[in-house]
PDB file of N, CA and C in Angstrom:
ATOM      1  N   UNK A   1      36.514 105.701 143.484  1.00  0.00           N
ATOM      2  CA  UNK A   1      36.720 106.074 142.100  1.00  0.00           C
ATOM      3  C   UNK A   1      35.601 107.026 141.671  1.00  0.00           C
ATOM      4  N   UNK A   2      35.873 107.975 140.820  1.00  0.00           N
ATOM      5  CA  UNK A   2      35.008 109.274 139.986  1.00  0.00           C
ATOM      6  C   UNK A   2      35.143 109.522 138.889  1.00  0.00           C
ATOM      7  N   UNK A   3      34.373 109.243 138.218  1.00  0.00           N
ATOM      8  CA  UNK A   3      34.726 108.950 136.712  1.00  0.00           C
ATOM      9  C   UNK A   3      35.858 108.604 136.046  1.00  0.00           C
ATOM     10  N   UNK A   4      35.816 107.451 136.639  1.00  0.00           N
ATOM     11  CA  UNK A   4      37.214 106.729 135.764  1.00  0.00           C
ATOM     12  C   UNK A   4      36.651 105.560 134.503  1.00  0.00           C
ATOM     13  N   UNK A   5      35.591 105.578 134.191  1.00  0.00           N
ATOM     14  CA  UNK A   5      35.055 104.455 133.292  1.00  0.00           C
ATOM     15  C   UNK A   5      35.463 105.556 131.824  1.00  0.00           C
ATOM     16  N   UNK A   6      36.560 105.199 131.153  1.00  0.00           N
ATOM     17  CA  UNK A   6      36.536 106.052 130.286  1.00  0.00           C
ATOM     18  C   UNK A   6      36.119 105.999 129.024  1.00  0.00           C
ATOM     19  N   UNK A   7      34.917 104.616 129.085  1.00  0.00           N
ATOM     20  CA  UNK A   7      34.329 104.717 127.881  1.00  0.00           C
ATOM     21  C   UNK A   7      33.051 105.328 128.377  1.00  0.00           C
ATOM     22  N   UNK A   8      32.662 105.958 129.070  1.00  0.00           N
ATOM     23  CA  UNK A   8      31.766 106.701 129.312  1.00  0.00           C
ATOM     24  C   UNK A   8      31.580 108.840 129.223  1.00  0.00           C
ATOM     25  N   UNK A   9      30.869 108.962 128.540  1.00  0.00           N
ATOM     26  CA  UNK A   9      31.039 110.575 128.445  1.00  0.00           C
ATOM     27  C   UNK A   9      30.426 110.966 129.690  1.00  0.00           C
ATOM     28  N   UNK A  10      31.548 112.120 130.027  1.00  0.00           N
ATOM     29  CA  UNK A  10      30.431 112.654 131.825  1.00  0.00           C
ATOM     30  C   UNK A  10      31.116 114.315 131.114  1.00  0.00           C
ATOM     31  N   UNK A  11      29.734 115.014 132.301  1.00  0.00           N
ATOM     32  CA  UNK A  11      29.563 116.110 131.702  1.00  0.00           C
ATOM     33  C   UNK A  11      29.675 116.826 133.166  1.00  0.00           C
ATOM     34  N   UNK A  12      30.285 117.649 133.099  1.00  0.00           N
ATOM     35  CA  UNK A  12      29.984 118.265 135.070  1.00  0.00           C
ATOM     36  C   UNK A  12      29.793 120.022 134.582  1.00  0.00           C
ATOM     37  N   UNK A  13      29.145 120.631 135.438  1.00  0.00           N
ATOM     38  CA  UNK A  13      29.224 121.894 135.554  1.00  0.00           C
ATOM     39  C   UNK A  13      29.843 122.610 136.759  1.00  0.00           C
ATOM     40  N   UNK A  14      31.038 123.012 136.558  1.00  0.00           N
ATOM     41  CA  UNK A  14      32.043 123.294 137.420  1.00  0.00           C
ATOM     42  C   UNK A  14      31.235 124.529 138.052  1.00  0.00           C
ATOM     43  N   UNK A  15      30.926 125.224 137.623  1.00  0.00           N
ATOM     44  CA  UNK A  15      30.254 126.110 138.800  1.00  0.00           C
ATOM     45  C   UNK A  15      29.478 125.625 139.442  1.00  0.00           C
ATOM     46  N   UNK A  16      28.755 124.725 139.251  1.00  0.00           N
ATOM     47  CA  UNK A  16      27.673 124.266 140.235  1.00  0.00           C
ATOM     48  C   UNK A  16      28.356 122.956 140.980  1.00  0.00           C
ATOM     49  N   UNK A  17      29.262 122.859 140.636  1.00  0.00           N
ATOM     50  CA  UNK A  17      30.093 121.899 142.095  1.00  0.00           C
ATOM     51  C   UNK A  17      30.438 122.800 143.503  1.00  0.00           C
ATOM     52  N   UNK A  18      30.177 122.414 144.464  1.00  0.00           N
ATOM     53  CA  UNK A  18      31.155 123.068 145.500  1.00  0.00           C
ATOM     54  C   UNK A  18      32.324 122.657 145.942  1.00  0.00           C
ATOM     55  N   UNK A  19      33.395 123.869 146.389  1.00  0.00           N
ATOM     56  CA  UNK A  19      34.689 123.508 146.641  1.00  0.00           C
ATOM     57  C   UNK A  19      34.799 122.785 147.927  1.00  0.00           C
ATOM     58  N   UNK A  20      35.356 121.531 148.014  1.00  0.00           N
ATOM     59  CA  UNK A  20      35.954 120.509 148.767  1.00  0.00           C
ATOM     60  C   UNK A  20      36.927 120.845 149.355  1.00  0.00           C
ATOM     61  N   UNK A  21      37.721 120.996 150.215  1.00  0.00           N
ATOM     62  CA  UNK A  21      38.842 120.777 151.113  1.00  0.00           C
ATOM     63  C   UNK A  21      39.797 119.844 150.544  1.00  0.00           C
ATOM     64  N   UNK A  22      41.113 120.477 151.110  1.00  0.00           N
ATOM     65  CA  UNK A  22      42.246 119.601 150.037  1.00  0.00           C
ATOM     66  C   UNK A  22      43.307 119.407 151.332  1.00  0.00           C
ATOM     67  N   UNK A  23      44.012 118.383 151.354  1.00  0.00           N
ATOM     68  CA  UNK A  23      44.744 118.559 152.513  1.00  0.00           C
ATOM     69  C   UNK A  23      46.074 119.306 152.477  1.00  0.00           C
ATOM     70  N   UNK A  24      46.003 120.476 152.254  1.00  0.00           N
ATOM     71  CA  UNK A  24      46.826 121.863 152.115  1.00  0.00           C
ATOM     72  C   UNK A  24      45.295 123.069 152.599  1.00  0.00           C
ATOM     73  N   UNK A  25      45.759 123.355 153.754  1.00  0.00           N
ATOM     74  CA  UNK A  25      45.272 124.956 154.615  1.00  0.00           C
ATOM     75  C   UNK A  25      45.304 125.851 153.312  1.00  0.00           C
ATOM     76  N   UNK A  26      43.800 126.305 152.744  1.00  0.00           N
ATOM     77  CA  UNK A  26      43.498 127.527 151.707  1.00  0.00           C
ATOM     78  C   UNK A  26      43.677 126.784 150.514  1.00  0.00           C
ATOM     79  N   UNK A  27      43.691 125.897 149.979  1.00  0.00           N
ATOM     80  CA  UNK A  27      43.361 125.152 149.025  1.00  0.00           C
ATOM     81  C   UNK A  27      42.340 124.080 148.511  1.00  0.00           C
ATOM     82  N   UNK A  28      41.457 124.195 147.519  1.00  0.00           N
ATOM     83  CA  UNK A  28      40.593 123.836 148.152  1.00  0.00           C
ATOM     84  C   UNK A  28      40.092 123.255 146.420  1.00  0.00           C
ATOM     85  N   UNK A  29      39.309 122.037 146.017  1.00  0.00           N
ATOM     86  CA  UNK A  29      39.088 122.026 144.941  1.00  0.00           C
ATOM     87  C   UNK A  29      38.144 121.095 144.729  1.00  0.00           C
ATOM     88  N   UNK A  30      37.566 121.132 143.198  1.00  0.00           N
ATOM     89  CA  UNK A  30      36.064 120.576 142.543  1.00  0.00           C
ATOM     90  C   UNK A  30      36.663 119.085 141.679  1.00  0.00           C
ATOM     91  N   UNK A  31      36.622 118.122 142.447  1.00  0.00           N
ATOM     92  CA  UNK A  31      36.769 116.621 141.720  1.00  0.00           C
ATOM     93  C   UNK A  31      36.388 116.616 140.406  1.00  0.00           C
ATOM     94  N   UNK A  32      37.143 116.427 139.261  1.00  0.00           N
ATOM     95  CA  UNK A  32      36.170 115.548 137.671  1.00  0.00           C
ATOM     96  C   UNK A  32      36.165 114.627 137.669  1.00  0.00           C
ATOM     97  N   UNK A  33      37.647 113.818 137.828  1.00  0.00           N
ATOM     98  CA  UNK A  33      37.901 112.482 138.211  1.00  0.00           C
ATOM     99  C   UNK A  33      38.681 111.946 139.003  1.00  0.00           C
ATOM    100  N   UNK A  34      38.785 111.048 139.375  1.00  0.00           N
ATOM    101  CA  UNK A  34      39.526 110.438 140.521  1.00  0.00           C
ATOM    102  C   UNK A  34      39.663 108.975 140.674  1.00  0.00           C
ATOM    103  N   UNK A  35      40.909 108.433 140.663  1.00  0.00           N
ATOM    104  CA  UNK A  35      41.431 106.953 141.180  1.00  0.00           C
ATOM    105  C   UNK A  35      41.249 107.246 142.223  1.00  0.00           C
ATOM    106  N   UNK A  36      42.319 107.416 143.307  1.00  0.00           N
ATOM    107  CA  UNK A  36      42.153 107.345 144.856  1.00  0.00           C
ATOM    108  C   UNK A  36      41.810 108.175 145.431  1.00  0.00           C
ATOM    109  N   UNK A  37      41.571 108.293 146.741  1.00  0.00           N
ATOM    110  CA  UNK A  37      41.458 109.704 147.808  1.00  0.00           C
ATOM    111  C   UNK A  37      42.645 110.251 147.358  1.00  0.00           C
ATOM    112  N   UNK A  38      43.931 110.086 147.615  1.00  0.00           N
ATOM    113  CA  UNK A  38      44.653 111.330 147.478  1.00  0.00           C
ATOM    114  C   UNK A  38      46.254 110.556 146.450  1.00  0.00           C
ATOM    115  N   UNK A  39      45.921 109.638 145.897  1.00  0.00           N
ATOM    116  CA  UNK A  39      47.016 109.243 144.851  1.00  0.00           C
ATOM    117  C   UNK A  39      46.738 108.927 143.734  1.00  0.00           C
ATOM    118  N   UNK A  40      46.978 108.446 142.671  1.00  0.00           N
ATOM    119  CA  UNK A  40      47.025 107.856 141.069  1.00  0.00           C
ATOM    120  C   UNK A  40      46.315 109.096 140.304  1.00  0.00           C
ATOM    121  N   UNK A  41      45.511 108.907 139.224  1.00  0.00           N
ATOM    122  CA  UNK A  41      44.926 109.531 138.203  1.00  0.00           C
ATOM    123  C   UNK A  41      44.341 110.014 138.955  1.00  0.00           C
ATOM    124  N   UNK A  42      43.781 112.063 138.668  1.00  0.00           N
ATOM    125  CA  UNK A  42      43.112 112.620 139.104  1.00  0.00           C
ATOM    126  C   UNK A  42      43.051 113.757 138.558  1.00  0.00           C
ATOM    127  N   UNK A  43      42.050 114.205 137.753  1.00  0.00           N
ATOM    128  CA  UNK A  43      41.470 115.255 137.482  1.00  0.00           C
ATOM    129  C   UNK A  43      40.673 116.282 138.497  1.00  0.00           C
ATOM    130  N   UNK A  44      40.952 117.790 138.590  1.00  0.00           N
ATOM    131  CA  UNK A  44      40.511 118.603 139.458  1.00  0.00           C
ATOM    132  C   UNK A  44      40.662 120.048 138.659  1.00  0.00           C
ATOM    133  N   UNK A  45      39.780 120.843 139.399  1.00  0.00           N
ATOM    134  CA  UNK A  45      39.918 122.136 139.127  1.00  0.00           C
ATOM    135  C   UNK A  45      40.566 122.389 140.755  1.00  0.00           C
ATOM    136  N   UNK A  46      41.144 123.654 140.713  1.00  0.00           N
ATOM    137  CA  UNK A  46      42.120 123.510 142.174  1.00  0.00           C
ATOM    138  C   UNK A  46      42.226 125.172 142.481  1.00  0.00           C
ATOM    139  N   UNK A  47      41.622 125.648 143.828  1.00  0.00           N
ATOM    140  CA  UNK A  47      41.228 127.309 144.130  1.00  0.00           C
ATOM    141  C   UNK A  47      42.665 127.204 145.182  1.00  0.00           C
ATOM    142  N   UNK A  48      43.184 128.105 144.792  1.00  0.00           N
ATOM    143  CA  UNK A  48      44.300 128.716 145.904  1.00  0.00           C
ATOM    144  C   UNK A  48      43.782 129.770 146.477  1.00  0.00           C
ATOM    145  N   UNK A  49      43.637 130.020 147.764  1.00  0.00           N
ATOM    146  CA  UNK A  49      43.476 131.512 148.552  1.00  0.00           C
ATOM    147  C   UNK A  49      44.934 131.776 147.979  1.00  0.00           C
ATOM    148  N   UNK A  50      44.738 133.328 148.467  1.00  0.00           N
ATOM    149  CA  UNK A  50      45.846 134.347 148.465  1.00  0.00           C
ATOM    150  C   UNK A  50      46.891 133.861 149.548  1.00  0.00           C
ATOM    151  N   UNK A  51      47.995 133.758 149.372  1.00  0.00           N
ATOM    152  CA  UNK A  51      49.195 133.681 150.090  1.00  0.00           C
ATOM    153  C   UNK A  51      49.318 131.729 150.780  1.00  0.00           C
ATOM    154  N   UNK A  52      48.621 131.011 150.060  1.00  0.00           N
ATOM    155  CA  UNK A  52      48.089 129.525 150.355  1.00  0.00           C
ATOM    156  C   UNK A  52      49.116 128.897 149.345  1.00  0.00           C
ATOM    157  N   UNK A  53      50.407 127.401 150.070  1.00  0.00           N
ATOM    158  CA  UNK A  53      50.931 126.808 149.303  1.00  0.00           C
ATOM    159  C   UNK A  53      50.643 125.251 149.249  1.00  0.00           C
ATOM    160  N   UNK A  54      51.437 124.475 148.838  1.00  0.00           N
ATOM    161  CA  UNK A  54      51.060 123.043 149.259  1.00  0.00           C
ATOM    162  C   UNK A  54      52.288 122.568 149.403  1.00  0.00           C
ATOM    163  N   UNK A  55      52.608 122.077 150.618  1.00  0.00           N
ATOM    164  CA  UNK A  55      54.238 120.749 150.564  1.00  0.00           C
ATOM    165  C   UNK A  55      54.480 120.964 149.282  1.00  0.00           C
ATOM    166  N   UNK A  56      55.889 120.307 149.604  1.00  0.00           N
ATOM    167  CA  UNK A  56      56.418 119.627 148.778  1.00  0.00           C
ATOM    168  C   UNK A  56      56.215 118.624 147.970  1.00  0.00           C
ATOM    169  N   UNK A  57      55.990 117.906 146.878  1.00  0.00           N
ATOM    170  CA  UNK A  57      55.509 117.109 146.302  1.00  0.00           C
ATOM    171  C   UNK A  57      55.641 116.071 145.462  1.00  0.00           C
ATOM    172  N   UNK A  58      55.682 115.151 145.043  1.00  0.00           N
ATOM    173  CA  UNK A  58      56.028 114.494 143.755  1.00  0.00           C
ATOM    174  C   UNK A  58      54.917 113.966 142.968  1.00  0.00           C
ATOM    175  N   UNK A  59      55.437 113.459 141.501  1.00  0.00           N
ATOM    176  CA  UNK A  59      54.121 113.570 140.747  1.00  0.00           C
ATOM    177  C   UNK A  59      54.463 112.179 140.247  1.00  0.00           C
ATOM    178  N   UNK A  60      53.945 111.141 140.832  1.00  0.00           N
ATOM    179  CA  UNK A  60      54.401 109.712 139.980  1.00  0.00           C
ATOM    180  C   UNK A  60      53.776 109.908 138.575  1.00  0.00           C
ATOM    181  N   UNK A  61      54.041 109.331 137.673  1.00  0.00           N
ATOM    182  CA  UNK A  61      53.285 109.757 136.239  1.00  0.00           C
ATOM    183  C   UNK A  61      52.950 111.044 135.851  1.00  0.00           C
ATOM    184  N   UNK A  62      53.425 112.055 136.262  1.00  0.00           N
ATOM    185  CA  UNK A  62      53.571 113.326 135.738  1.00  0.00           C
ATOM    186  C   UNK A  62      52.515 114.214 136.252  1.00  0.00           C
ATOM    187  N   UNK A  63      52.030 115.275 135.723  1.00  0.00           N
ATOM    188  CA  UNK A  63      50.934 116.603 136.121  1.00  0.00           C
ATOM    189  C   UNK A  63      50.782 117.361 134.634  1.00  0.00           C
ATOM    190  N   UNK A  64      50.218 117.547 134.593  1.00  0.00           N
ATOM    191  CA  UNK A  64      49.463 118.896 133.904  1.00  0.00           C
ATOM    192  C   UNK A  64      49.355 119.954 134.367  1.00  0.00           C
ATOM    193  N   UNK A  65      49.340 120.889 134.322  1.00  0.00           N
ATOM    194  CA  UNK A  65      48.418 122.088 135.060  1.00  0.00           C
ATOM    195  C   UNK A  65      47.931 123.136 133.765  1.00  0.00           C
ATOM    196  N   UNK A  66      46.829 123.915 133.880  1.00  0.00           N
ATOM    197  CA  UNK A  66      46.571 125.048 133.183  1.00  0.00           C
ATOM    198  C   UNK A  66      45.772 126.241 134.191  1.00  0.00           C
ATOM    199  N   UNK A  67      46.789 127.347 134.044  1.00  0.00           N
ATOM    200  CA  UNK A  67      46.063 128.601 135.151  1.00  0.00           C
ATOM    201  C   UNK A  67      44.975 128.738 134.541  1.00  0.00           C
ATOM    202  N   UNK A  68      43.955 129.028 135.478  1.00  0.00           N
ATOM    203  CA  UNK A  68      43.202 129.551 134.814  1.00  0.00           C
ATOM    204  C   UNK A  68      42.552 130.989 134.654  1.00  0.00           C
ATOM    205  N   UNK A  69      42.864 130.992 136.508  1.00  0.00           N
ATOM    206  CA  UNK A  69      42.763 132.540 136.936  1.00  0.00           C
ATOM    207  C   UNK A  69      44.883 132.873 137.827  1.00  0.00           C
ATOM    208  N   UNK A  70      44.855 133.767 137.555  1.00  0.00           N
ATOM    209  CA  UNK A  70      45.628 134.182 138.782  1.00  0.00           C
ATOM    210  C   UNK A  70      47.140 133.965 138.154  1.00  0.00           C
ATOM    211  N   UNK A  71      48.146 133.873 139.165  1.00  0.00           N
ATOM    212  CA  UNK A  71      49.609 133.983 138.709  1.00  0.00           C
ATOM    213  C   UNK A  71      49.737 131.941 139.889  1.00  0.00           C
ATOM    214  N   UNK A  72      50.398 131.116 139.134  1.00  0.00           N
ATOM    215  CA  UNK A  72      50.281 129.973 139.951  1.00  0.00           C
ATOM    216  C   UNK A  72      52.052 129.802 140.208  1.00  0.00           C
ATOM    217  N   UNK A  73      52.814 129.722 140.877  1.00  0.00           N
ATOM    218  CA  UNK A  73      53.588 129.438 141.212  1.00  0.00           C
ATOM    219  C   UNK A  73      54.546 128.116 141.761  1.00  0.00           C
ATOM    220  N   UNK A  74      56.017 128.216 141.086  1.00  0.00           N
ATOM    221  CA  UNK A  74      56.698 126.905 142.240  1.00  0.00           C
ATOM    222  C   UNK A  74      58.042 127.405 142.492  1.00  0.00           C
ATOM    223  N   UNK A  75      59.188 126.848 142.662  1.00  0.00           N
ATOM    224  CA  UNK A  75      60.547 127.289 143.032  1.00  0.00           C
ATOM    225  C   UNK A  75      60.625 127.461 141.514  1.00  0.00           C
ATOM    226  N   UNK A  76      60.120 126.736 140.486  1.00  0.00           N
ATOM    227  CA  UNK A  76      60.882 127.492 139.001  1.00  0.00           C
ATOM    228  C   UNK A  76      60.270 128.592 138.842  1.00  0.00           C
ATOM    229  N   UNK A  77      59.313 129.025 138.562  1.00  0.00           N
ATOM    230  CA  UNK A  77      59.133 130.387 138.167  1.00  0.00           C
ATOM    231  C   UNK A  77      57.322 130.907 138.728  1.00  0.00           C
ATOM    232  N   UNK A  78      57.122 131.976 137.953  1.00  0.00           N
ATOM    233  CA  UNK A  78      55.558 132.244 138.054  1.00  0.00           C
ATOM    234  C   UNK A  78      54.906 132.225 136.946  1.00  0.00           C
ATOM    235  N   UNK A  79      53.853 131.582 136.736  1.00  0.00           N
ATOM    236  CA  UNK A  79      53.028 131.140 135.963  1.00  0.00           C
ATOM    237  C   UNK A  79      51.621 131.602 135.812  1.00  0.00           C
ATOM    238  N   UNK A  80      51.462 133.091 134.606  1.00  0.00           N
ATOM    239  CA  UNK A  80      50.201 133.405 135.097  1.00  0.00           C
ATOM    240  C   UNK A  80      49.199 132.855 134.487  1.00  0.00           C
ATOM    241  N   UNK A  81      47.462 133.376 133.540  1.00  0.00           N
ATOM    242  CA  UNK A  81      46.593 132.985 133.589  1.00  0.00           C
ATOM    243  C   UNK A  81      46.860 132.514 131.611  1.00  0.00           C
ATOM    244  N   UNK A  82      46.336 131.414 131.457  1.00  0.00           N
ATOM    245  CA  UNK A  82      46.867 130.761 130.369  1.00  0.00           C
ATOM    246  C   UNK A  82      48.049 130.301 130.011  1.00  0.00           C
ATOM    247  N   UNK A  83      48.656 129.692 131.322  1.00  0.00           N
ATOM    248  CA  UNK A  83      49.788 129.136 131.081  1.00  0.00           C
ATOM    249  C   UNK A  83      49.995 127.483 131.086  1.00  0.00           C
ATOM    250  N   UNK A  84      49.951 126.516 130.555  1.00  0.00           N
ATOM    251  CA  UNK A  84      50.249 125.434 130.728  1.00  0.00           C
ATOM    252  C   UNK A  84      51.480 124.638 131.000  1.00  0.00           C
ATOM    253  N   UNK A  85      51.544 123.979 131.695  1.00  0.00           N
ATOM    254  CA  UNK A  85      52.781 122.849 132.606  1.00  0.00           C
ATOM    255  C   UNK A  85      52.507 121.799 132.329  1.00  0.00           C
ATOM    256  N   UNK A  86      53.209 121.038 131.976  1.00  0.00           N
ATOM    257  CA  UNK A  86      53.433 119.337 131.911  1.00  0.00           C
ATOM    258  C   UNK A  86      55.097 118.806 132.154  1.00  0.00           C
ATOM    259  N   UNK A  87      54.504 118.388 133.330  1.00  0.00           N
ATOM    260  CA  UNK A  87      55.919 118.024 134.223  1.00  0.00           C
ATOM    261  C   UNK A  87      55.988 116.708 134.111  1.00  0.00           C
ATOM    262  N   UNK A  88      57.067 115.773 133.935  1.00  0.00           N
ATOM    263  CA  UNK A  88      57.370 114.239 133.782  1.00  0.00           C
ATOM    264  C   UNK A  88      57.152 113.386 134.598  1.00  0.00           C
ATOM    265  N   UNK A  89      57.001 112.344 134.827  1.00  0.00           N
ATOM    266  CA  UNK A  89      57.351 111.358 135.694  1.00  0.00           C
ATOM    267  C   UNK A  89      58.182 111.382 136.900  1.00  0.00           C
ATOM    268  N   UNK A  90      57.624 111.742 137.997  1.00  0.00           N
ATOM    269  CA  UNK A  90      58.602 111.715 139.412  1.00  0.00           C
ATOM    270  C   UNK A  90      58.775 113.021 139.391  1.00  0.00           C
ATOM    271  N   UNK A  91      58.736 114.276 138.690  1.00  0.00           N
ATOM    272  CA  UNK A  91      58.570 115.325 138.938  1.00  0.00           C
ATOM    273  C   UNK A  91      58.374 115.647 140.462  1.00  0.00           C
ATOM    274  N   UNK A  92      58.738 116.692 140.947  1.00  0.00           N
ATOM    275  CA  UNK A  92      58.794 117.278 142.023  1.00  0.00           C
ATOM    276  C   UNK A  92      58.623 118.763 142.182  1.00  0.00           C
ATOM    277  N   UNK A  93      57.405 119.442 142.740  1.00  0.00           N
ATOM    278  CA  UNK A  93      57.276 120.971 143.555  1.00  0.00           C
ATOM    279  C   UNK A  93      56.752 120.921 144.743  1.00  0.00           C
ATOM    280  N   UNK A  94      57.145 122.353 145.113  1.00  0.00           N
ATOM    281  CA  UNK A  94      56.664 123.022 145.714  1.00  0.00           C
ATOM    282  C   UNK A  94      55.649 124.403 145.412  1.00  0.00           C
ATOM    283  N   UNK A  95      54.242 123.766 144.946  1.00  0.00           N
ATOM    284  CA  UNK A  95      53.362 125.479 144.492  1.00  0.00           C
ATOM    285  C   UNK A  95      52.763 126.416 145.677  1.00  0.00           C
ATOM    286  N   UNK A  96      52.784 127.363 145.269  1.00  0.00           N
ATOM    287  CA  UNK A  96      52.212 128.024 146.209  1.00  0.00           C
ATOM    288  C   UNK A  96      51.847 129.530 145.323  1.00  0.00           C
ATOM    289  N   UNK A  97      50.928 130.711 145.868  1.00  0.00           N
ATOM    290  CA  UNK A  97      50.724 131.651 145.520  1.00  0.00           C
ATOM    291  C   UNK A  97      50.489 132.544 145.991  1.00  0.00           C
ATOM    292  N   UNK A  98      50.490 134.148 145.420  1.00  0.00           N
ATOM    293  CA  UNK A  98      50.439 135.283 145.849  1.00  0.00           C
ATOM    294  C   UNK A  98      49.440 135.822 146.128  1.00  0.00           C
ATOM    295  N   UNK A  99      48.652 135.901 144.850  1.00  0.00           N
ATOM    296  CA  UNK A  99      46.955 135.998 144.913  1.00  0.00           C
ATOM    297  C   UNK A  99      46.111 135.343 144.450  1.00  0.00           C
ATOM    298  N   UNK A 100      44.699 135.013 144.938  1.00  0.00           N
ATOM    299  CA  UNK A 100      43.410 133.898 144.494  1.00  0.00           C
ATOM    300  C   UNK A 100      44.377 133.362 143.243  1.00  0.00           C
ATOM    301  N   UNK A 101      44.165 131.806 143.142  1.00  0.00           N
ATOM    302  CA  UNK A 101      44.716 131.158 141.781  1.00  0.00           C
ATOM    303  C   UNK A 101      43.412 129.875 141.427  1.00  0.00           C
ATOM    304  N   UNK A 102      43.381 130.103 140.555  1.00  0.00           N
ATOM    305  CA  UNK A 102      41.958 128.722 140.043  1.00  0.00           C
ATOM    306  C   UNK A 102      42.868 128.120 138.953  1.00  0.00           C
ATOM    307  N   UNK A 103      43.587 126.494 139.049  1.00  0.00           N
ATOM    308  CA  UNK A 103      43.703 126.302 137.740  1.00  0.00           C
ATOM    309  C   UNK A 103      43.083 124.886 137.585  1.00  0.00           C
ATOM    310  N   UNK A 104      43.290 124.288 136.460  1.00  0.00           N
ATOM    311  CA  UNK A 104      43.298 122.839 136.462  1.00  0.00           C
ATOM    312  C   UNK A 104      44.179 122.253 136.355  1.00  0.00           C
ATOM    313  N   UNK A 105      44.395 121.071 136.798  1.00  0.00           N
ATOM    314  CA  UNK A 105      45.147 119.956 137.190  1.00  0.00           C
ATOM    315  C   UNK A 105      44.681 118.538 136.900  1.00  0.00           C
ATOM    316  N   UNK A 106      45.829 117.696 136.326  1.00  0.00           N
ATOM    317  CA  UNK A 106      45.545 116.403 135.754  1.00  0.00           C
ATOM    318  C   UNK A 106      46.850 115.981 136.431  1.00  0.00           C
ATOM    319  N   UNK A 107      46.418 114.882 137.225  1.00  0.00           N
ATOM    320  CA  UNK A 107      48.447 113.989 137.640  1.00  0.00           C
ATOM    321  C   UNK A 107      47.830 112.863 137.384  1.00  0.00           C
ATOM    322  N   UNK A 108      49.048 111.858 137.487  1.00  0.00           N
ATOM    323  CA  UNK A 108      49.180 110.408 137.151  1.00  0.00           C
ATOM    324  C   UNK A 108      48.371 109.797 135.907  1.00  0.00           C
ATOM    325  N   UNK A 109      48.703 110.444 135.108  1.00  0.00           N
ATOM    326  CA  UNK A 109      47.876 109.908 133.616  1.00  0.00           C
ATOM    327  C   UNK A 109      49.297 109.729 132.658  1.00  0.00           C
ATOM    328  N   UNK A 110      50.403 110.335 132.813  1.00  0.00           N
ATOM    329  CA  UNK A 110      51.657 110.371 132.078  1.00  0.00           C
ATOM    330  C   UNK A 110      52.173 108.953 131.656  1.00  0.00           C
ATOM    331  N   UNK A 111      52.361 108.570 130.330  1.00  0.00           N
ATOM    332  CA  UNK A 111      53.277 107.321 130.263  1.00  0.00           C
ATOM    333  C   UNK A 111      54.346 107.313 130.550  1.00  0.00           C
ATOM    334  N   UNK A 112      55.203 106.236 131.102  1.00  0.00           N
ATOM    335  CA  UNK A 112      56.598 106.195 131.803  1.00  0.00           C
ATOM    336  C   UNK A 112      57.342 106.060 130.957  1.00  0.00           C
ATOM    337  N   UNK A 113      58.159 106.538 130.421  1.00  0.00           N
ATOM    338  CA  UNK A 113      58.993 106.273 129.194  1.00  0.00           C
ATOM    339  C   UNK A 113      60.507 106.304 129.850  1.00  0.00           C
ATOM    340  N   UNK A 114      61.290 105.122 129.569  1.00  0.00           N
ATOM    341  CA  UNK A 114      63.005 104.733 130.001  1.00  0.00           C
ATOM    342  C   UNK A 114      63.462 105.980 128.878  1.00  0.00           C
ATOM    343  N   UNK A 115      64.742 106.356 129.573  1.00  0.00           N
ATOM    344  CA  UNK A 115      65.403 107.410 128.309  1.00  0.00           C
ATOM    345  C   UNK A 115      66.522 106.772 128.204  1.00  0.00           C
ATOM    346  N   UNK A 116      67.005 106.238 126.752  1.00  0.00           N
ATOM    347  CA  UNK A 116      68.024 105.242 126.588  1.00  0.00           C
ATOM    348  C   UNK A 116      69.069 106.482 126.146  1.00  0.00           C
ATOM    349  N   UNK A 117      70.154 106.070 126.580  1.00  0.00           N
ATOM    350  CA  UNK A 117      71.397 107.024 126.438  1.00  0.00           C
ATOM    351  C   UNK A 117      72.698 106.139 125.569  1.00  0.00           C
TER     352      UNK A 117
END
């Protein structure tokens, strides 16, 4: 766990983190917070090389994203720099990109909400 005590204020300076390895080849990113190694709640800033995608995916409890640099991509569309995403529960992509992409990313923080019909 990485800052998950959330009655606690944490302060990070993203430039002075170094980029970590992500298990996607050319992707590569700076932890804020983190439940598991690679499932539940997790906050990240997230560097795409040029022409670098990731599997396929699903998002139990949803995602966030905000570009921050670059054009960020999935099978729906392209997404360039100031664009924000918030995808639902069980959500599913495939991202990948064209050139350098820096955005942030938040998954599994989403409440599950039944949709009564």
């Amino acid at each position: 766990m990485l800052n998950m005590d959330f009655d606690q204020r944490v302060v990070i300076r993203t430039s002075e983190q170094e980029w970590l390895p992500s298990p996607a080849s050319g992707v590569a990113r700076k932890p804020l917070a983190r439940e598991d190694a690679e499932s539940g709640h997790a906050t990240s800033i997230v560097r795409y090389e040029p022409g670098a995608s990731f599997s396929r995916h699903e998002h139990p409890l949803g995602e966030e994203i905000l570009v921050l640099e670059g054009v960020f991509s999935d099978e729906t569309g392209d997404y360039p720099e100031g664009t924000w995403i918030r995808s639902p529960h069980l959500s599913e992509h495939h991202p990948f990109v064209d050139q350098e992409t820096v955005i942030w990313v938040k998954t599994g923080h989403l409440p599950f909400q039944r949709s009564f019909s």
